[in-house]
N, C-alpha and C. Protein backbone atom coordinates (compact mmCIF):
# COMPACT_ATOMS: atom_id res chain seq x y z
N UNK A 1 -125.98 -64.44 -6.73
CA UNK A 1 -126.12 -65.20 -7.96
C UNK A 1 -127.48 -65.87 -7.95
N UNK A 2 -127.97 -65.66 -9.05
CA UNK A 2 -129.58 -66.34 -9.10
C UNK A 2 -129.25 -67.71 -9.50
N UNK A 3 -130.56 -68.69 -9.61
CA UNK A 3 -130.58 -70.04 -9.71
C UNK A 3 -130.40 -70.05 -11.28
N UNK A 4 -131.24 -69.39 -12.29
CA UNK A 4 -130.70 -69.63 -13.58
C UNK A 4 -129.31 -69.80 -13.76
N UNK A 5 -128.25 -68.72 -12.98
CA UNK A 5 -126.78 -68.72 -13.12
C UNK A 5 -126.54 -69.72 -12.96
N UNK A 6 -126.94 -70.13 -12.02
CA UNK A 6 -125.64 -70.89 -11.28
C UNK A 6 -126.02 -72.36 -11.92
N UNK A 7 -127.30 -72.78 -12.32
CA UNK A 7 -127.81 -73.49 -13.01
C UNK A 7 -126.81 -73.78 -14.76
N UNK A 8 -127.22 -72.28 -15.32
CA UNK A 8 -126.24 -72.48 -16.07
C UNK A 8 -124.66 -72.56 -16.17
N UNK A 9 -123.70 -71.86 -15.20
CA UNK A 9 -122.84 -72.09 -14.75
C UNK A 9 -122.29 -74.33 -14.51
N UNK A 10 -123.22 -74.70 -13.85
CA UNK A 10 -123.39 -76.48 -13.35
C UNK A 10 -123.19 -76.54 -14.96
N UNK A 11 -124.22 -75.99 -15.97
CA UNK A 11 -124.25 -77.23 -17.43
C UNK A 11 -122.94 -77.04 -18.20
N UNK A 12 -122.48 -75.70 -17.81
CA UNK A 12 -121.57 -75.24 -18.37
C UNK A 12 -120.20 -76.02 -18.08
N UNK A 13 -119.59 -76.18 -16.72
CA UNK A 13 -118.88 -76.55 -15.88
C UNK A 13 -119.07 -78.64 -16.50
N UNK A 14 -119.83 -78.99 -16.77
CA UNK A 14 -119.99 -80.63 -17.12
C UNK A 14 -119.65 -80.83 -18.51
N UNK A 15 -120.52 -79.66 -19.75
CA UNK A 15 -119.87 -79.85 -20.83
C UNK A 15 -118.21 -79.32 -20.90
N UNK A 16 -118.00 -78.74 -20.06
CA UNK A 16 -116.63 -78.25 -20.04
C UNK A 16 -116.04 -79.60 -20.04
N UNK A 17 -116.12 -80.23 -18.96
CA UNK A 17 -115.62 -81.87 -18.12
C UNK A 17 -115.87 -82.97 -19.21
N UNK A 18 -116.88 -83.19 -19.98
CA UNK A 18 -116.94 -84.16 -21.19
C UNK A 18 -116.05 -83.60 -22.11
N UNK A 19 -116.11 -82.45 -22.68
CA UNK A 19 -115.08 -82.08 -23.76
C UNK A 19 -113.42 -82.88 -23.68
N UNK A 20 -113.28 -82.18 -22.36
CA UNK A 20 -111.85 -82.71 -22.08
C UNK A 20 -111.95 -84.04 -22.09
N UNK A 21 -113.04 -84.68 -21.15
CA UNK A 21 -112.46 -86.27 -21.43
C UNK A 21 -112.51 -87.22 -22.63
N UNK A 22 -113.53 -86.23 -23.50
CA UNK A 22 -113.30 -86.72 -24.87
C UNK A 22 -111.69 -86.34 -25.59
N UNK A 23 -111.36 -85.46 -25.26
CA UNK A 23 -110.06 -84.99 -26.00
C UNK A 23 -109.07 -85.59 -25.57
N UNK A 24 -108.78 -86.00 -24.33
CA UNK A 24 -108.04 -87.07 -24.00
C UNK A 24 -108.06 -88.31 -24.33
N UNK A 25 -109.60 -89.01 -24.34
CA UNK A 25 -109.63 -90.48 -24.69
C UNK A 25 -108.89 -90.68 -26.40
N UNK A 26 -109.50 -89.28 -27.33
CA UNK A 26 -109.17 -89.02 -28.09
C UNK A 26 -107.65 -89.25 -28.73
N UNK A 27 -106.88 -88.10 -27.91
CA UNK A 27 -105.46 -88.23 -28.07
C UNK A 27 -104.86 -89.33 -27.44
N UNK A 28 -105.11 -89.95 -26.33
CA UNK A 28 -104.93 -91.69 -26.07
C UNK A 28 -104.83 -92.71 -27.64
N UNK A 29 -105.82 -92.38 -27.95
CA UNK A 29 -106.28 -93.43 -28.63
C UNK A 29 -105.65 -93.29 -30.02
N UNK A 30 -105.33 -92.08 -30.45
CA UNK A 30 -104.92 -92.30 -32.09
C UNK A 30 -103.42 -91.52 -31.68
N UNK A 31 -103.01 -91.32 -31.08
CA UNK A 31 -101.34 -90.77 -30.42
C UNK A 31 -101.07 -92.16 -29.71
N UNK A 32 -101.11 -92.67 -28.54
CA UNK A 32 -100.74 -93.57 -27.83
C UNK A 32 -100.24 -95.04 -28.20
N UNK A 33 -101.25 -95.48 -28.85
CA UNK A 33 -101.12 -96.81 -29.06
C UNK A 33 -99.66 -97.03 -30.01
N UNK A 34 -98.89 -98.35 -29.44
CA UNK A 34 -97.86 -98.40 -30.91
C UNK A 34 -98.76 -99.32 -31.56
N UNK A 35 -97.87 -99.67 -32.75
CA UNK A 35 -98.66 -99.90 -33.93
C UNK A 35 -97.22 -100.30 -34.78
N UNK A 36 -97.12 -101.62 -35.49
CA UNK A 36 -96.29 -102.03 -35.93
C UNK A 36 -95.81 -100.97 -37.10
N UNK A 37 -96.73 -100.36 -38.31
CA UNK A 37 -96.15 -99.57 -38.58
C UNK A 37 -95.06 -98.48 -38.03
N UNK A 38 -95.51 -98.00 -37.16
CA UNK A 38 -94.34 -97.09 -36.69
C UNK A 38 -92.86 -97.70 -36.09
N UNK A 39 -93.33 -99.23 -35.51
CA UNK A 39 -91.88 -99.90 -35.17
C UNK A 39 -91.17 -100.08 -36.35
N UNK A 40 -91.72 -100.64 -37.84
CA UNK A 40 -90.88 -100.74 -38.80
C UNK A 40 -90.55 -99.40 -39.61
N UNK A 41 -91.17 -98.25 -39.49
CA UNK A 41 -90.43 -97.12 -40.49
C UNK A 41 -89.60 -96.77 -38.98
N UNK A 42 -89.25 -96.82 -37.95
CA UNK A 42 -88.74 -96.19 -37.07
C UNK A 42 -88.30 -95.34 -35.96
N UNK A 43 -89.60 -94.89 -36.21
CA UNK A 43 -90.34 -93.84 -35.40
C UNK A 43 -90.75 -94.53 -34.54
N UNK A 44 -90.41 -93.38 -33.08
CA UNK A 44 -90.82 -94.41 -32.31
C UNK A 44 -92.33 -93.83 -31.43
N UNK A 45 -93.31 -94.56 -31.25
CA UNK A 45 -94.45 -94.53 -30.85
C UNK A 45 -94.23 -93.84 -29.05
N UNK A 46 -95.56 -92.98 -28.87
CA UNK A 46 -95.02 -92.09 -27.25
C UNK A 46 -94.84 -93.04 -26.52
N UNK A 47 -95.87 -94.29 -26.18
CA UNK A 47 -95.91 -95.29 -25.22
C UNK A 47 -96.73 -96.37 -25.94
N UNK A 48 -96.33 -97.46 -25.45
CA UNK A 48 -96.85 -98.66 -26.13
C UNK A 48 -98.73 -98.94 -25.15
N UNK A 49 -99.29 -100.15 -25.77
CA UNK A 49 -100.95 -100.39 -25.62
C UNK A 49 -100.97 -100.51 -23.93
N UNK A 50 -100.11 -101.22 -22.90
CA UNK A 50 -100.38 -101.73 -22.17
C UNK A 50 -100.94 -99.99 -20.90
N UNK A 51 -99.90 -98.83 -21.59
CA UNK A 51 -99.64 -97.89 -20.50
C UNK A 51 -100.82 -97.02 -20.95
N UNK A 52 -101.06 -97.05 -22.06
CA UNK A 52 -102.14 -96.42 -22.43
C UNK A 52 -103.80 -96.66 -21.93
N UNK A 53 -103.70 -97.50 -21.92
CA UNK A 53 -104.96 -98.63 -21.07
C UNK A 53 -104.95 -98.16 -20.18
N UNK A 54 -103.65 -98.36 -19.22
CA UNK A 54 -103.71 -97.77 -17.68
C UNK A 54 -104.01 -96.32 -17.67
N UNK A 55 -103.74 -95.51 -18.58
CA UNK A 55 -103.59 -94.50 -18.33
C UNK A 55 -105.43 -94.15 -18.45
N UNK A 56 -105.52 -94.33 -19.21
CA UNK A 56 -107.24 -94.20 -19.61
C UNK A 56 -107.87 -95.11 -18.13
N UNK A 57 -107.78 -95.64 -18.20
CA UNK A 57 -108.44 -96.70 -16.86
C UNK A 57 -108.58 -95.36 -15.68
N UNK A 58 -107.04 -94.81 -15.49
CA UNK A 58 -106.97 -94.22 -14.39
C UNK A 58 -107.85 -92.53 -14.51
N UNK A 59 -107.82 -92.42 -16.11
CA UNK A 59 -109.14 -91.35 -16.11
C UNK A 59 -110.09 -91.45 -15.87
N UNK A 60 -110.78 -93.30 -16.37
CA UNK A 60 -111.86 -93.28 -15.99
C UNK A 60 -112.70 -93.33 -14.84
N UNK A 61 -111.50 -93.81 -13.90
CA UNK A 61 -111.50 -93.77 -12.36
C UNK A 61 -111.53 -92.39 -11.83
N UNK A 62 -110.85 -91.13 -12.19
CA UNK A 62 -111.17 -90.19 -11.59
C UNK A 62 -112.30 -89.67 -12.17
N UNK A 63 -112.72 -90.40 -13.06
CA UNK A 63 -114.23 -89.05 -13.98
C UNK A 63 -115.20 -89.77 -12.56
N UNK A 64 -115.27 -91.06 -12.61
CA UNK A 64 -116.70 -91.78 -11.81
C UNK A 64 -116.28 -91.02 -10.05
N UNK A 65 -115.20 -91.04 -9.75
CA UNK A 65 -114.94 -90.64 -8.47
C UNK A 65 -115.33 -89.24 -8.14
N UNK A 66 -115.21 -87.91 -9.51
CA UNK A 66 -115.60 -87.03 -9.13
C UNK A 66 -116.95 -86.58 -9.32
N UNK A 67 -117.53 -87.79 -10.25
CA UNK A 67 -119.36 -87.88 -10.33
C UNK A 67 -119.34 -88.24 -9.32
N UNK A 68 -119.25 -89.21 -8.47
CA UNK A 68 -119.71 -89.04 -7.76
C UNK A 68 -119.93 -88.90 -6.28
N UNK A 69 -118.88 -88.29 -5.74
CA UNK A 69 -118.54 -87.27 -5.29
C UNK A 69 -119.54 -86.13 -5.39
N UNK A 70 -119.60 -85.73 -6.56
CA UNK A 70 -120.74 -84.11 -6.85
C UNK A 70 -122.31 -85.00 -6.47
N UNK A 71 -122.29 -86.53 -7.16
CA UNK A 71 -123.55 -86.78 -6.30
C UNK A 71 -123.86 -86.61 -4.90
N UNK A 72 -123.04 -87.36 -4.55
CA UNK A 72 -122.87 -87.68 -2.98
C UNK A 72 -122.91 -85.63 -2.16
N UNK A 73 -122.90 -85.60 -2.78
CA UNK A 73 -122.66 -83.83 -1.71
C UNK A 73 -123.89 -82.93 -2.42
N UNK A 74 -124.92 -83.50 -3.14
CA UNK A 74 -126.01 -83.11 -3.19
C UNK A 74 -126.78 -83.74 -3.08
């Protein structure tokens, strides 16, 4: 494999990794949260603000851990 590859392969492999963590923060954020509307028509919301937080927190902890990580080993 030449250096262009694998070069492009690395940019490829990171926008891959932002996509997703946008699509998650994403679906966190307008799925997750309750929201008094949905307590009064009835419906009930997936998980309320507090788990959602955590849950995102704990993404954001693995995104920085596996930056850097990929720093640290180059």
């Amino acid at each position: 494999m030449g250096e262009t590859a694998f070069t492009v392969m690395i940019a490829v492999f990171w926008l891959s990794e932002f996509a997703f963590g946008s699509l998650v923060v994403y679906w966190f954020l307008t799925q997750g949260f309750d929201d008094e509307s949905a307590t009064v028509s009835g419906s009930t919301p997936l998980e309320d603000r507090s788990d959602t937080m955590q849950s995102l927190g704990m993404w954001a902890a693995f995104f920085v851990v596996l930056v850097v990580g990929i720093l640290l080993a180059s």
